[in-house]
Protein backbone atom coordinates (compact mmCIF):
# COMPACT_ATOMS: atom_id res chain seq x y z
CA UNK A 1 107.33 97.44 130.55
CA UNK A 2 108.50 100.81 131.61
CA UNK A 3 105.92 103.37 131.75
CA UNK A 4 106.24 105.74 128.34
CA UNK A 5 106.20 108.74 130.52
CA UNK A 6 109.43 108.01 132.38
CA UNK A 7 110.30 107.67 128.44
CA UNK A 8 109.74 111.05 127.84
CA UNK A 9 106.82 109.65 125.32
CA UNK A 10 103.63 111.16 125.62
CA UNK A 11 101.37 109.42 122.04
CA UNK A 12 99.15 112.21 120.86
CA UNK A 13 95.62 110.80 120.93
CA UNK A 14 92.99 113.75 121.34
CA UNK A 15 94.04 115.92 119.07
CA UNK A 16 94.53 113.73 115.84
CA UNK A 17 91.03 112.88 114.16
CA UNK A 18 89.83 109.73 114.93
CA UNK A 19 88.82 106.78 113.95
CA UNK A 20 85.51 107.14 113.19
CA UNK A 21 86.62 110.06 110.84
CA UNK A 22 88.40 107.84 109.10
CA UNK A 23 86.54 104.99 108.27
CA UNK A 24 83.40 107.68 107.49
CA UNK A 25 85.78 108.93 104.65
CA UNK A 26 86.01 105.45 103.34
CA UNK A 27 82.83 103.88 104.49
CA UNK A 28 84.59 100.85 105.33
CA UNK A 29 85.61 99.48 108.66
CA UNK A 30 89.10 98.30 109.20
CA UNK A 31 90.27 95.09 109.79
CA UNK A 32 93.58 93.08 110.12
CA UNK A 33 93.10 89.27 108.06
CA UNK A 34 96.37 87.58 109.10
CA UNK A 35 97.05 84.88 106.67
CA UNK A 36 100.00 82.66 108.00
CA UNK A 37 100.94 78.91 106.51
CA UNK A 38 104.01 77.45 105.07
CA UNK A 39 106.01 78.99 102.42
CA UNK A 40 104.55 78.26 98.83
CA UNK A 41 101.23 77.77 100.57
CA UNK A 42 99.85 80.19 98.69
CA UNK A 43 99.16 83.17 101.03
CA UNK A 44 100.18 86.00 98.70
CA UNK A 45 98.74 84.67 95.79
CA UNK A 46 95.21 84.84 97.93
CA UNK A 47 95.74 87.90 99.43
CA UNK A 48 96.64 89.77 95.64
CA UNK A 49 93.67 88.18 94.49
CA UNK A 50 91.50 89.43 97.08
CA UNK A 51 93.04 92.70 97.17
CA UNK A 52 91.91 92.73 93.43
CA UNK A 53 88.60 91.40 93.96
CA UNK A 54 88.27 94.50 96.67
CA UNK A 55 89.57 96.97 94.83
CA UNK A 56 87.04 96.80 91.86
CA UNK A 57 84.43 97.23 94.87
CA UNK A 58 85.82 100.04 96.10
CA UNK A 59 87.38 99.06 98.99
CA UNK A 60 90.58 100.76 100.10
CA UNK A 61 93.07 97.82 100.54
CA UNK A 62 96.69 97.16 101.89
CA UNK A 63 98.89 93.85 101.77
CA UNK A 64 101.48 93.58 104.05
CA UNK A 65 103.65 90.40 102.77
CA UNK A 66 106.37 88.82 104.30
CA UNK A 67 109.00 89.14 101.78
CA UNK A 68 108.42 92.71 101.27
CA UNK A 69 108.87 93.82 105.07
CA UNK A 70 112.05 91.75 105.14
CA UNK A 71 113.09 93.77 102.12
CA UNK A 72 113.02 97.17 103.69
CA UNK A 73 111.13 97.47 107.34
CA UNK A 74 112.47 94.59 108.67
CA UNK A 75 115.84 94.01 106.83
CA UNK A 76 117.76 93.53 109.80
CA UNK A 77 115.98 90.69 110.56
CA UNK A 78 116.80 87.08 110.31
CA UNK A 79 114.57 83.90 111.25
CA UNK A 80 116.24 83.08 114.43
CA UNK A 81 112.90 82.43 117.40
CA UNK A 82 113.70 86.14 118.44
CA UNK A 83 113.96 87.86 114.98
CA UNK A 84 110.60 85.97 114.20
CA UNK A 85 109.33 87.68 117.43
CA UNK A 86 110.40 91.10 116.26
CA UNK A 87 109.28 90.99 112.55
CA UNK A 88 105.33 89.61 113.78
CA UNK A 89 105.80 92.36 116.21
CA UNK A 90 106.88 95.12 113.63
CA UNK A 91 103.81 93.70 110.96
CA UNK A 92 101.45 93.63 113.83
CA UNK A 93 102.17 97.33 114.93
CA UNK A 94 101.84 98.52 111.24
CA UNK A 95 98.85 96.10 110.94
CA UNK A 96 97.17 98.13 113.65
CA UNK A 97 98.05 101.65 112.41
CA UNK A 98 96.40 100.95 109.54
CA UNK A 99 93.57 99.26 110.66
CA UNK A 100 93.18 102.13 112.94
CA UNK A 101 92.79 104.77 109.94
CA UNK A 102 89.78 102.25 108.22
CA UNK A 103 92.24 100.49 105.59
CA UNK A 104 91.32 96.12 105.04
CA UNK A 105 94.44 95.19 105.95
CA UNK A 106 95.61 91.46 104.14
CA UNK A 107 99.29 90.39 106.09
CA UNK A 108 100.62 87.63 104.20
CA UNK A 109 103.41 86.50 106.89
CA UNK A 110 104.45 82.79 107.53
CA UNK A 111 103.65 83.19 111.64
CA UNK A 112 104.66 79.35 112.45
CA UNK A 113 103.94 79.63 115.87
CA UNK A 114 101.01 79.98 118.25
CA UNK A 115 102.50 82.28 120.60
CA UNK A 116 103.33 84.39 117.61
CA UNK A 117 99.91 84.76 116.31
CA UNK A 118 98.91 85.31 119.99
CA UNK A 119 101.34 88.10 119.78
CA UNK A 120 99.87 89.45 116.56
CA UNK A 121 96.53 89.20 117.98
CA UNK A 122 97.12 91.08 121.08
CA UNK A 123 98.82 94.00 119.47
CA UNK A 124 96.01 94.27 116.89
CA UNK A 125 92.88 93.82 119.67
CA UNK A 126 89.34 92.60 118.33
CA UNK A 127 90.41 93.90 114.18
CA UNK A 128 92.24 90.55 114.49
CA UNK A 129 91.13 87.67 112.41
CA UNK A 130 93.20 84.97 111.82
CA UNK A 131 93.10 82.80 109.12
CA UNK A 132 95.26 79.59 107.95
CA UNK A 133 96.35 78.38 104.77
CA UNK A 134 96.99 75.12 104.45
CA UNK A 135 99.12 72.80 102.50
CA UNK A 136 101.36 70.03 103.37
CA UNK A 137 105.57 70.70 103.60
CA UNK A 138 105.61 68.17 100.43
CA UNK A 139 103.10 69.83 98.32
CA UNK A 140 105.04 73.31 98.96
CA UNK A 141 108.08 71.25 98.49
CA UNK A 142 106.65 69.95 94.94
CA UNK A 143 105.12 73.78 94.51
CA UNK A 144 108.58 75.58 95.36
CA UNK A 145 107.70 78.97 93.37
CA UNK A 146 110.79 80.40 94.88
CA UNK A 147 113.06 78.02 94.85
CA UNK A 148 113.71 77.80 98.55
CA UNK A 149 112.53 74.68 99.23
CA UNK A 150 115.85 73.15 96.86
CA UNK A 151 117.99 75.66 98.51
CA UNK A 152 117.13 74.55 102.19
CA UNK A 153 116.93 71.05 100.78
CA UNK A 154 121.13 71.84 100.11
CA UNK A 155 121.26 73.48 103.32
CA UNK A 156 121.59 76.61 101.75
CA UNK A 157 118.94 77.97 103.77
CA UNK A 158 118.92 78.13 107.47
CA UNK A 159 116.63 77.79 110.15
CA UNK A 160 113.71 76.91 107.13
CA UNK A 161 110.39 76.73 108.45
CA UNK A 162 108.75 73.01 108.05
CA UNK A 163 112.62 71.84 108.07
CA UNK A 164 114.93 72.50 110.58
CA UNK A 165 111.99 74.89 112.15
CA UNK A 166 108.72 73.85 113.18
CA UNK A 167 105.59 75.19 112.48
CA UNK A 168 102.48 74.78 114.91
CA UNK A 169 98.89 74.17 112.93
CA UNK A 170 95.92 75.97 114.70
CA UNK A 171 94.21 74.89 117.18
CA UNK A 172 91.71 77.57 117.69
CA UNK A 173 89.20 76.99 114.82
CA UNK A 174 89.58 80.16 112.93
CA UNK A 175 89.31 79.91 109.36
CA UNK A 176 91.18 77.56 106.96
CA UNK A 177 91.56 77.62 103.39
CA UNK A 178 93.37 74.74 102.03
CA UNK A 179 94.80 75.22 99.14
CA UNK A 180 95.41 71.27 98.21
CA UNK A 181 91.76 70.55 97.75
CA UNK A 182 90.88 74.44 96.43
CA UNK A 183 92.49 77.03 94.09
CA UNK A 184 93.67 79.80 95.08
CA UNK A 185 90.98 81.86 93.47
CA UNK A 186 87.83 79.26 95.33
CA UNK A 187 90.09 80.19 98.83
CA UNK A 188 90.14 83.78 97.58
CA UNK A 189 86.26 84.10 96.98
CA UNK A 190 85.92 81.99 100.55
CA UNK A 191 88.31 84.34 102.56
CA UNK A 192 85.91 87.56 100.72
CA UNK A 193 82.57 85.43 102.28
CA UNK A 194 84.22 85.86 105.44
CA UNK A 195 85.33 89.26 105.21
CA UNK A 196 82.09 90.53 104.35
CA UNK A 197 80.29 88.96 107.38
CA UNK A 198 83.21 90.40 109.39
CA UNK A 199 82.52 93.66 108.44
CA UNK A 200 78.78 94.06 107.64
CA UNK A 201 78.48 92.90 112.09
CA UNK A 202 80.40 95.95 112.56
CA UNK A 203 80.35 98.32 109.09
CA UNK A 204 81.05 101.77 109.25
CA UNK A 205 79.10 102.28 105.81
C-alpha cells in the first residue's frame, strides 16, 4: 500500500484526546462483537436484544447491521466476492472508530467467509471478538422473516448466500450461539456472559 504521506495524508493522532479519555467518560471499554451467520439466523434480533439488555445497565451501545449500511454507507454495493470485500471493510473501519472512542460495538453482518472475518479482525486489532450464529440454510429457509429466501428460491435474488454463494462455518472456536436449539433471548443472555468476561479482563471502569 502506498505510504499516506506520498498521499498528502497526514491522520491527526496527538492532538485529538485519546482513548483513555474516552472510555473514562463512559467507564466502559470498547469492543467490536462481530456476529456473522446466514440470513434469518437471527443476528439482529440478538444483537437488539442485547443492545437493550445494555442499555438499561448503562452501557453506551451501537449496532451496526447489515441491511442498514447497505441502505446508506454502503449503497453502492452489491454481493459480488469484491463488493463483500469492500462492505466488511467499510463496517470494520467504522467498527474500529467506534470502538476506539469506548462505544460496545454489536455488527450484525452476514461475513460468509473466513478470509473476510480475517479481514474484519485485522482492521479492528485485539477489540475483535468474533462470534457465530448458527442455524441451518433450511431452518432460515423455513424462518424467511424477509422473504428472501422465496425470492432467491425464484431466482429473483442473485449471488444469495447459502445458495448460489457459499458460506464457510468457523473453524477457530470462537463463540457460537445456535439459535435452533436456543432462543434468541437464551443466545442473547449467553453472548452478555461473554461480553462481561471480555470486558471486566480489560475494564476501563
Amino acid at each position: 500500500m502506498q505510504d499516506l504521506t506520498e498521499r498528502n495524508i497526514y491522520p491527526e493522532t496527538k492532538r485529538f484526546l485519546g482513548r483513555v479519555e474516552k472510555e473514562s467518560l463512559l467507564g466502559q471499554r470498547g469492543v467490536v462483537v462481530w456476529m456473522y451467520g446466514l440470513s434469518g439466523s437471527g443476528k439482529s434480533t440478538i444483537a437488539n436484544l442485547l443492545e437493550r439488555e445494555m442499555h438499561g445497565e448503562g452501557r453506551f451501545t451501537a449496532i451496526l447491521d447489515g441491511d442498514n449500511l447497505r441502505a446508506g454507507l454502503n449503497a453502492n454495493l452489491g454481493f459480488s466476492d469484491e463488493d463483500r470485500a469492500e462492505n466488511v471493510r467499510r463496517v470494520a473501519e467504522t467498527a474500529k472508530l467506534l470502538a476506539g472512542l469506548g462505544v460496545i460495538v454489536l455488527v450484525s453482518v452476514i461475513t460468509p467467509r473466513r478470509s473476510l472475518r480475517e479481514l474484519a479482525g485485522r482492521i479492528v486489532g485485539a477489540d475483535f471478538h468474533e462470534v457465530y450464529v448458527r442455524a441451518a440454510f433450511e431452518t432460515c429457509a423455513e424462518r424467511d422473516p424477509k422473504g428472501l429466501y422465496a425470492k432467491a428460491r425464484d431466482g429473483a435474488v442473485k449471488q444469495f448466500t447459502g445458495k448460489d454463494s457459499g458460506f464457510e462455518e468457523p473453524e477457530n472456536g470462537c463463540l457460537t450461539l445456535d439459535t435452533e436449539v436456543a432462543s434468541a433471548e437464551e443466545c442473547a443472555l449467553l453472548l452478555r456472559e461473554h461480553l462481561r468476561r471480555i470486558m471486566d479482563s480489560g475494564s476501563a471502569n
